[in-house]
PDB file of N, CA and C in Angstrom:
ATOM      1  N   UNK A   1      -2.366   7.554  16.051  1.00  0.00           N
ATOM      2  CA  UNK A   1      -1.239   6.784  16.524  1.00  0.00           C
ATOM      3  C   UNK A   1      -1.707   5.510  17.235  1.00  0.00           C
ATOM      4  N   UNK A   2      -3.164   5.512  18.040  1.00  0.00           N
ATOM      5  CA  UNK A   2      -3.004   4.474  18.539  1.00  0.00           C
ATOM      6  C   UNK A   2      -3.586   3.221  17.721  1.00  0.00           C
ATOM      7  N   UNK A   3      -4.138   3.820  16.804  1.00  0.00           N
ATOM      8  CA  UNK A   3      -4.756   2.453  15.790  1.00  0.00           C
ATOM      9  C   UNK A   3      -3.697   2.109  15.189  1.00  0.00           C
ATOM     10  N   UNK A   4      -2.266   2.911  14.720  1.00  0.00           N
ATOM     11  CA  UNK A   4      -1.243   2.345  13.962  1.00  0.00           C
ATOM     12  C   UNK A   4      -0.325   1.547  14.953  1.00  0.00           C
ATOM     13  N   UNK A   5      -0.453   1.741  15.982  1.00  0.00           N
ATOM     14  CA  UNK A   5      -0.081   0.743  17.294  1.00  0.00           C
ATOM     15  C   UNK A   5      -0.735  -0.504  17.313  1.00  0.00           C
ATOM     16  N   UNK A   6      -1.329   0.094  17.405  1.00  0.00           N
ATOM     17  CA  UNK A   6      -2.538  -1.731  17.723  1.00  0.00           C
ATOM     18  C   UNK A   6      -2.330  -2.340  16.339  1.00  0.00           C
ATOM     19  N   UNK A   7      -2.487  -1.963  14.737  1.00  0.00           N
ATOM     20  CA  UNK A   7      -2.086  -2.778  13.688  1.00  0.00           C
ATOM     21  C   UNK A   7      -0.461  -3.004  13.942  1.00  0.00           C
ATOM     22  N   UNK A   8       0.264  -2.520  14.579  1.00  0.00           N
ATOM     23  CA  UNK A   8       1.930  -3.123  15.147  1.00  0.00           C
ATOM     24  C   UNK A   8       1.506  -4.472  16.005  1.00  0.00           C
ATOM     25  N   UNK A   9       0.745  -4.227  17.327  1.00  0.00           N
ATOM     26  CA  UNK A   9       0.629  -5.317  18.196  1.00  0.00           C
ATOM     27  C   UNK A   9      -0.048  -6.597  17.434  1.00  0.00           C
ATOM     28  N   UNK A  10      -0.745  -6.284  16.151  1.00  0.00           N
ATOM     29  CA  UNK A  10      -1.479  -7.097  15.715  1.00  0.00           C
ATOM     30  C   UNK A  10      -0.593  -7.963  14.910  1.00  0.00           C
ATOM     31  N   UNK A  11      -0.030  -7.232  13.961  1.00  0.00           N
ATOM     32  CA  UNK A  11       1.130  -7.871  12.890  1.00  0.00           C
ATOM     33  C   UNK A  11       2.518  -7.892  12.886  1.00  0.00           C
ATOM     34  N   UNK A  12       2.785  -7.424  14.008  1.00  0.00           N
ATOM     35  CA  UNK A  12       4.319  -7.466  14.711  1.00  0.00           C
ATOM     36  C   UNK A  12       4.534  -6.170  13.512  1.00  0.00           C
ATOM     37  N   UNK A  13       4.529  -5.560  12.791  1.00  0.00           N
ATOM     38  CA  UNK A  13       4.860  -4.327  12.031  1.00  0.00           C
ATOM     39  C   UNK A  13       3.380  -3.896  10.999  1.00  0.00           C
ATOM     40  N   UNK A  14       3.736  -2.118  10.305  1.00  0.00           N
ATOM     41  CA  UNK A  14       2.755  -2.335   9.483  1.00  0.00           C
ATOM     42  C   UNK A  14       2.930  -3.112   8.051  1.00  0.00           C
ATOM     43  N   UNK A  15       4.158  -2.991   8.109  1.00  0.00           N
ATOM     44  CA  UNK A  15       4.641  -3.981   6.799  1.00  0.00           C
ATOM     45  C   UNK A  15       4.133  -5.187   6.651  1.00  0.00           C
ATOM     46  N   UNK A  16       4.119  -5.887   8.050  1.00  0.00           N
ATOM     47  CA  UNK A  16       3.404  -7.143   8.055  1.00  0.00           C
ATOM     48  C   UNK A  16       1.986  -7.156   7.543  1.00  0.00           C
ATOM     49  N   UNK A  17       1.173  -6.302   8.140  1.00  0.00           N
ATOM     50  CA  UNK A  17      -0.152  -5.844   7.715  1.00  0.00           C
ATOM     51  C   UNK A  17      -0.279  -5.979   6.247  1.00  0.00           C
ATOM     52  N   UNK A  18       0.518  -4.984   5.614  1.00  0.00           N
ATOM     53  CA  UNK A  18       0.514  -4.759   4.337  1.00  0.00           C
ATOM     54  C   UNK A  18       0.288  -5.743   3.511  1.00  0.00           C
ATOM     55  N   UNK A  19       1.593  -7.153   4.009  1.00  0.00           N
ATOM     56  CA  UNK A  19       1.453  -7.927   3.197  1.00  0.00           C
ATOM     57  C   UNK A  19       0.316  -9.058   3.174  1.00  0.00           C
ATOM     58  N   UNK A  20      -0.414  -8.956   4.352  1.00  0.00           N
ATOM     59  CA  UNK A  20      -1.810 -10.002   4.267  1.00  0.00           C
ATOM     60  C   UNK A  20      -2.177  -9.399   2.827  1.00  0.00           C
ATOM     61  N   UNK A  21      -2.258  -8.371   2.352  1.00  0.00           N
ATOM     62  CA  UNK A  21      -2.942  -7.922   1.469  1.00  0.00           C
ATOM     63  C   UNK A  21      -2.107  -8.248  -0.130  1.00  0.00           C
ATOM     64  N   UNK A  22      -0.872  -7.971   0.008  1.00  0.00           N
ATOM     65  CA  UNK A  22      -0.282  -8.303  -1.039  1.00  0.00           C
ATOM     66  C   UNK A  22       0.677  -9.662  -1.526  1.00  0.00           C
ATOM     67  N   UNK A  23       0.818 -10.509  -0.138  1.00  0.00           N
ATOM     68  CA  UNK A  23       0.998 -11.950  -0.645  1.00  0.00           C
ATOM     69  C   UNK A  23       2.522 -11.607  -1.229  1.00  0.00           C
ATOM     70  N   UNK A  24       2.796 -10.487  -0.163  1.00  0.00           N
ATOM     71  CA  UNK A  24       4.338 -10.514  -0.476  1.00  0.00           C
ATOM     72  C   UNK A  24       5.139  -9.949  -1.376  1.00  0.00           C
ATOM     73  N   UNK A  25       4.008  -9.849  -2.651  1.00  0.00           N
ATOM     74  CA  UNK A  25       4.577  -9.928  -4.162  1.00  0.00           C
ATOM     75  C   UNK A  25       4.693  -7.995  -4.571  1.00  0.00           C
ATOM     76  N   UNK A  26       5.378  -7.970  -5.537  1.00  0.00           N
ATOM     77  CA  UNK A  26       5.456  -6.647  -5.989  1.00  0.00           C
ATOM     78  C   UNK A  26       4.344  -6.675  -7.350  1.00  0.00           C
ATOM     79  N   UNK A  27       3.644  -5.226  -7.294  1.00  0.00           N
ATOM     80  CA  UNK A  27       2.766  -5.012  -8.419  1.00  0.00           C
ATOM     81  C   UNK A  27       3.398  -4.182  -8.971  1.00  0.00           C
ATOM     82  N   UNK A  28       3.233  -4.699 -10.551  1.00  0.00           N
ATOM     83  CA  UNK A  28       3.771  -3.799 -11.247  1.00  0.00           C
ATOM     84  C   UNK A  28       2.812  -3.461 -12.203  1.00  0.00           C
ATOM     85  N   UNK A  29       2.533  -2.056 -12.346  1.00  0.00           N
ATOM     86  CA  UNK A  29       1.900  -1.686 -13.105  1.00  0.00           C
ATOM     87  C   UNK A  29       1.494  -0.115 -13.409  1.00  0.00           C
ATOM     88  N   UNK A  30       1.424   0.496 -14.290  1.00  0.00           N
ATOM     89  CA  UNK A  30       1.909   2.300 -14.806  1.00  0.00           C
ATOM     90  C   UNK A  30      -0.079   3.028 -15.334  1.00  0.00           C
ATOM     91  N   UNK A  31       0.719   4.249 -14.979  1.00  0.00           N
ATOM     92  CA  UNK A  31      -0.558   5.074 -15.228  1.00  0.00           C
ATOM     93  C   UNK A  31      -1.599   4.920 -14.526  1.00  0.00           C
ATOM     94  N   UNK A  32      -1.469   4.861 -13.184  1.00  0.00           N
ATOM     95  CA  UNK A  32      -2.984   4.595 -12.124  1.00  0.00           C
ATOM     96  C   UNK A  32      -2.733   5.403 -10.997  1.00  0.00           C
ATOM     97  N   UNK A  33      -3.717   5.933 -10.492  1.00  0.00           N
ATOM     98  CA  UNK A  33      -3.544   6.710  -9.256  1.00  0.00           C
ATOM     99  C   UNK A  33      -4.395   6.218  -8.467  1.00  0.00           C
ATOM    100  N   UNK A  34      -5.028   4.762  -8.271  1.00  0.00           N
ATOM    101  CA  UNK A  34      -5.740   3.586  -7.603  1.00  0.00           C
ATOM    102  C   UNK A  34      -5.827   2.374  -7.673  1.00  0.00           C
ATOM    103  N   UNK A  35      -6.164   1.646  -7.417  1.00  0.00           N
ATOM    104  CA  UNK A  35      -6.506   0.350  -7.384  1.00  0.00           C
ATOM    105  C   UNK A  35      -7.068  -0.727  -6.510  1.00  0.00           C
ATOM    106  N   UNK A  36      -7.324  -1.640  -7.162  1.00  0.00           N
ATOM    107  CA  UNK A  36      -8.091  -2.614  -6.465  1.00  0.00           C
ATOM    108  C   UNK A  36      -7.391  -3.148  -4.605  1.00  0.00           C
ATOM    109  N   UNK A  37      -6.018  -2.970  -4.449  1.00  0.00           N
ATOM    110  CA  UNK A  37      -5.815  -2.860  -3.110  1.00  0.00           C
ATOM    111  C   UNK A  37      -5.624  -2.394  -2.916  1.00  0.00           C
ATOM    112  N   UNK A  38      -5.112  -0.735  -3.460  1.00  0.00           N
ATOM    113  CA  UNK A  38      -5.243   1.042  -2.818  1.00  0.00           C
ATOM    114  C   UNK A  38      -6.282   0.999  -1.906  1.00  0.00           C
ATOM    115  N   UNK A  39      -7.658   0.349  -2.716  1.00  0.00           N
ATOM    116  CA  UNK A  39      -8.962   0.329  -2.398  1.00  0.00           C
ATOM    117  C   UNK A  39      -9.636  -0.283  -1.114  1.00  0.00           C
ATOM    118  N   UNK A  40      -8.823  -1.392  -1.210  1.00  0.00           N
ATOM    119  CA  UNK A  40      -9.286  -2.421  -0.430  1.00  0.00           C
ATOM    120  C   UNK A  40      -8.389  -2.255   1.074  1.00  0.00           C
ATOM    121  N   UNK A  41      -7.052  -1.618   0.685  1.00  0.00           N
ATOM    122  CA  UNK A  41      -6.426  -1.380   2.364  1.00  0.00           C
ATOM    123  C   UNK A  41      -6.829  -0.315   2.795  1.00  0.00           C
ATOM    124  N   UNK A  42      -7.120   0.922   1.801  1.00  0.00           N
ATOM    125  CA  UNK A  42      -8.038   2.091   2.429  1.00  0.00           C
ATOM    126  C   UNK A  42      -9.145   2.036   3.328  1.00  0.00           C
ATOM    127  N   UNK A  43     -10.086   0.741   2.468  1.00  0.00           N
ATOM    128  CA  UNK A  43     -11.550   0.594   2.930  1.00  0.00           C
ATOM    129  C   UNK A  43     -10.980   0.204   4.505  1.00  0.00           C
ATOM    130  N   UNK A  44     -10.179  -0.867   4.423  1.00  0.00           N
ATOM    131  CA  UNK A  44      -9.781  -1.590   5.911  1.00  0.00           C
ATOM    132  C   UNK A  44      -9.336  -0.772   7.183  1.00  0.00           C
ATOM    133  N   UNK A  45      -8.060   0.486   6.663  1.00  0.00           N
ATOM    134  CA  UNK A  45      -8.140   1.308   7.956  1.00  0.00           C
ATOM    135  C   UNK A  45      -9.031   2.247   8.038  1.00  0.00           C
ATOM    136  N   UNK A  46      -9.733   2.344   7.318  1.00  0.00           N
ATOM    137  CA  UNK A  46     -10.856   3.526   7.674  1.00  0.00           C
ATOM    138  C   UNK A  46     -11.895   2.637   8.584  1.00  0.00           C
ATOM    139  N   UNK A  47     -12.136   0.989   8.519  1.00  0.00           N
ATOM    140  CA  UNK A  47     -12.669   0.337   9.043  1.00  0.00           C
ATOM    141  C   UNK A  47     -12.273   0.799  10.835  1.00  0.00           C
ATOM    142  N   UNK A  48     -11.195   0.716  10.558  1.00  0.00           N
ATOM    143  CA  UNK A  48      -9.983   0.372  11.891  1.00  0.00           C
ATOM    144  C   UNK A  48     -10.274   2.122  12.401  1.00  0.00           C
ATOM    145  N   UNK A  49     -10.866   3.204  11.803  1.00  0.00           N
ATOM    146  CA  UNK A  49     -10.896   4.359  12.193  1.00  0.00           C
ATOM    147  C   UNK A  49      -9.932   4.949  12.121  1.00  0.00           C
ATOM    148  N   UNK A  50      -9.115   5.107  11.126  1.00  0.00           N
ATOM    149  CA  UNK A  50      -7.883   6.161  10.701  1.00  0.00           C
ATOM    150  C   UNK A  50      -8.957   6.905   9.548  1.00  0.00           C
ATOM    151  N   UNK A  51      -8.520   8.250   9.587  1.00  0.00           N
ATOM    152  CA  UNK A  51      -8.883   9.029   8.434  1.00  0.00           C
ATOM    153  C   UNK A  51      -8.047   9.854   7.557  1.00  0.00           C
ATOM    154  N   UNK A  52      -8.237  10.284   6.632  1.00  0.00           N
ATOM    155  CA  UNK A  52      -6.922  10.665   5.162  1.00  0.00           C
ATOM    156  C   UNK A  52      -6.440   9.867   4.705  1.00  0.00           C
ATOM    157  N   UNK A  53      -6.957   8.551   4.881  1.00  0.00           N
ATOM    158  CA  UNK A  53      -6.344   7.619   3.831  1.00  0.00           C
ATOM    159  C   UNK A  53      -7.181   6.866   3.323  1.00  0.00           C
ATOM    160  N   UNK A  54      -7.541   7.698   1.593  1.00  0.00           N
ATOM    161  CA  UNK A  54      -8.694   7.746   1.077  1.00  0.00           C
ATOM    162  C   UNK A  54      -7.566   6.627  -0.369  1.00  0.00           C
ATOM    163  N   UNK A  55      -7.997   5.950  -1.390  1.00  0.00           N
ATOM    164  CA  UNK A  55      -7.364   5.004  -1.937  1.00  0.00           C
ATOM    165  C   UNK A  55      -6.282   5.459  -2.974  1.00  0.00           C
ATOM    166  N   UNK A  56      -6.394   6.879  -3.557  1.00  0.00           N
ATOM    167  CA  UNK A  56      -5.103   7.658  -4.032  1.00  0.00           C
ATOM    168  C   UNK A  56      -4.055   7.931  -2.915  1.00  0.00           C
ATOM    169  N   UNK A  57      -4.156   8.104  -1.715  1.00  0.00           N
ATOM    170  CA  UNK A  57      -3.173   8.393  -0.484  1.00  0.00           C
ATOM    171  C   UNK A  57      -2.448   6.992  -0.236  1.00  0.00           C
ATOM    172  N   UNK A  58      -3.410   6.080  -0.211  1.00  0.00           N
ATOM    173  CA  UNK A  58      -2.751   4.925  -0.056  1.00  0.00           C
ATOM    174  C   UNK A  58      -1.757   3.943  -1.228  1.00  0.00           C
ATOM    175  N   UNK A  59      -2.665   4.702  -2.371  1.00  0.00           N
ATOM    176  CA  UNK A  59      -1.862   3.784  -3.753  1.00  0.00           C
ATOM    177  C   UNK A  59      -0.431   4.608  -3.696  1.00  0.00           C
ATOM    178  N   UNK A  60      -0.495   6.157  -3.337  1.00  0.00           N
ATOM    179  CA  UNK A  60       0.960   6.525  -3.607  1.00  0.00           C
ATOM    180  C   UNK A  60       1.609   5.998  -2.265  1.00  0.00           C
ATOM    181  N   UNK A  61       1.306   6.015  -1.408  1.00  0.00           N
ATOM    182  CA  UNK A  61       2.021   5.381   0.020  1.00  0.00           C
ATOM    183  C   UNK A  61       2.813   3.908  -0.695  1.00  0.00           C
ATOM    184  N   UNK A  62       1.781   2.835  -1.428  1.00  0.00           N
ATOM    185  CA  UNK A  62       2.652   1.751  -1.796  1.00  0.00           C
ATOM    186  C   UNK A  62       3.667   2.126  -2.741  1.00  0.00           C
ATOM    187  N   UNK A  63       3.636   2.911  -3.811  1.00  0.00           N
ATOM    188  CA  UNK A  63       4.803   3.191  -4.440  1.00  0.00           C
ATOM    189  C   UNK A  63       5.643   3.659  -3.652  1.00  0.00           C
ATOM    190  N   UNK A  64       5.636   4.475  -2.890  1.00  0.00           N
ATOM    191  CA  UNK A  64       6.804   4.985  -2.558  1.00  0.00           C
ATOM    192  C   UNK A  64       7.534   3.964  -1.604  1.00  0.00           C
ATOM    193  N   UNK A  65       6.882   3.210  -1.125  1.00  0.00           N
ATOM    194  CA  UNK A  65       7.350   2.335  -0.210  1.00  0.00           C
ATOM    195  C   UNK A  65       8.024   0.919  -0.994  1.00  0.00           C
ATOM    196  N   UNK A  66       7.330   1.042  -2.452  1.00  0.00           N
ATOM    197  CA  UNK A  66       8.190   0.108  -3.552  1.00  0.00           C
ATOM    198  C   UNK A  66       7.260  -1.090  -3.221  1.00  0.00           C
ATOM    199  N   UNK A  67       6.364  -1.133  -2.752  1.00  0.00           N
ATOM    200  CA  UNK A  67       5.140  -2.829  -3.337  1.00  0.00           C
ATOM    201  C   UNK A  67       4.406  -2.235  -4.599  1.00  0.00           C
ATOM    202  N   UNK A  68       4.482  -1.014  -5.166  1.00  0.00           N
ATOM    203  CA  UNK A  68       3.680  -1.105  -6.182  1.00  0.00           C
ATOM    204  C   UNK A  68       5.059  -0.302  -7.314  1.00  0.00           C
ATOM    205  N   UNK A  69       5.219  -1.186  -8.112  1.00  0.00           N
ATOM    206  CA  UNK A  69       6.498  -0.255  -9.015  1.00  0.00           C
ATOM    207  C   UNK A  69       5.557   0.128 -10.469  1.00  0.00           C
ATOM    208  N   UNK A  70       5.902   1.589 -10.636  1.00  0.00           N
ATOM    209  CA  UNK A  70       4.999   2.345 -11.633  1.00  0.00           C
ATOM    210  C   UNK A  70       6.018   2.395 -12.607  1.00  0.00           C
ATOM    211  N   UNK A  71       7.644   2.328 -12.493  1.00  0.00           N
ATOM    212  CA  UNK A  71       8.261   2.949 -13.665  1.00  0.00           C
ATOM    213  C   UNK A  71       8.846   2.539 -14.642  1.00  0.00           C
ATOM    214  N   UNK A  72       8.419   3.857 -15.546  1.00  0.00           N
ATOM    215  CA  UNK A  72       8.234   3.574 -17.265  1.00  0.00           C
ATOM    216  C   UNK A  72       9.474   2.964 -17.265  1.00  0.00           C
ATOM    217  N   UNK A  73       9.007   2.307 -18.942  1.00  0.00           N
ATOM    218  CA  UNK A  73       9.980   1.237 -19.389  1.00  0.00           C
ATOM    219  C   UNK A  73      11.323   1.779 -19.119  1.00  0.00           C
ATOM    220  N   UNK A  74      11.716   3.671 -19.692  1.00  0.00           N
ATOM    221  CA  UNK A  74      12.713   4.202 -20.258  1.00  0.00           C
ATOM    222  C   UNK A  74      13.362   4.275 -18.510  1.00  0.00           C
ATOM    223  N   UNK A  75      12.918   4.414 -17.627  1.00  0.00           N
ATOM    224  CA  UNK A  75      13.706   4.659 -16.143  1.00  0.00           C
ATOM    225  C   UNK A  75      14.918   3.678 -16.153  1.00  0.00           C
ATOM    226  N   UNK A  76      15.629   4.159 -15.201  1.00  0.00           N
ATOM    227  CA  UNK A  76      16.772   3.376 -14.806  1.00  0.00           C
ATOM    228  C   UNK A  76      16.142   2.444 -13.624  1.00  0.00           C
ATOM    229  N   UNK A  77      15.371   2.620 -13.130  1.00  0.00           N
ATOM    230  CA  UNK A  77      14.748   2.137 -11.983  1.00  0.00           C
ATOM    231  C   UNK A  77      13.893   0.945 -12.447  1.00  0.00           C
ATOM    232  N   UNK A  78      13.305   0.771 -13.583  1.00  0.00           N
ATOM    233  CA  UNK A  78      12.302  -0.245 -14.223  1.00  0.00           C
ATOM    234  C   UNK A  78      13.087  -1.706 -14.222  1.00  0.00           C
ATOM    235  N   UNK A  79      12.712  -2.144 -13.367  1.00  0.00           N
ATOM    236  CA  UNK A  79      13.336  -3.968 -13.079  1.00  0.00           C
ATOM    237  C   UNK A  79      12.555  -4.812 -13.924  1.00  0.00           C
ATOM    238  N   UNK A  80      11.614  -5.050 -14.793  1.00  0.00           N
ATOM    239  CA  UNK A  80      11.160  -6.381 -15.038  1.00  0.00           C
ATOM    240  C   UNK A  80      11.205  -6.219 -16.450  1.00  0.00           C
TER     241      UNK A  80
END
């Protein structure tokens, strides 16, 4: 809790955080359970000393939170 505090005091939210990394934008892209900024925000709070958030924990954290949209063409949910 207190490192997810201090990334609050740092970025006024963690959302804010988030987006240094993603430039705001939504990724879209299917069939991955990682990636290159799963990877790269994992590496960063483990920097920061949080642990269990290894780069599959974090890639599903962005989907569900909707910066990373996975769904198939056939969903009702598939925007682009």
């Amino acid at each position: 809790a207190k490192i997810f505090k201090s990334i609050k005091e740092e970025y006024h939210s963690f959302y804010n955080y988030l987006k240094t990394f993603t430039n705001n934008k939504i990724i879209y892209e299917r069939n991955k359970t990682t990636s290159s900024l799963s990877d790269k925000i994992s590496k960063d709070l483990k920097k920061r000393g949080m642990s269990f958030v290894g780069s599959i924990t974090i890639y599903s954290y962005l989907q569900a939170i909707g910066i990373v949209d996975d769904h198939e063409l056939e969903c009702f949910c598939y925007k682009h």
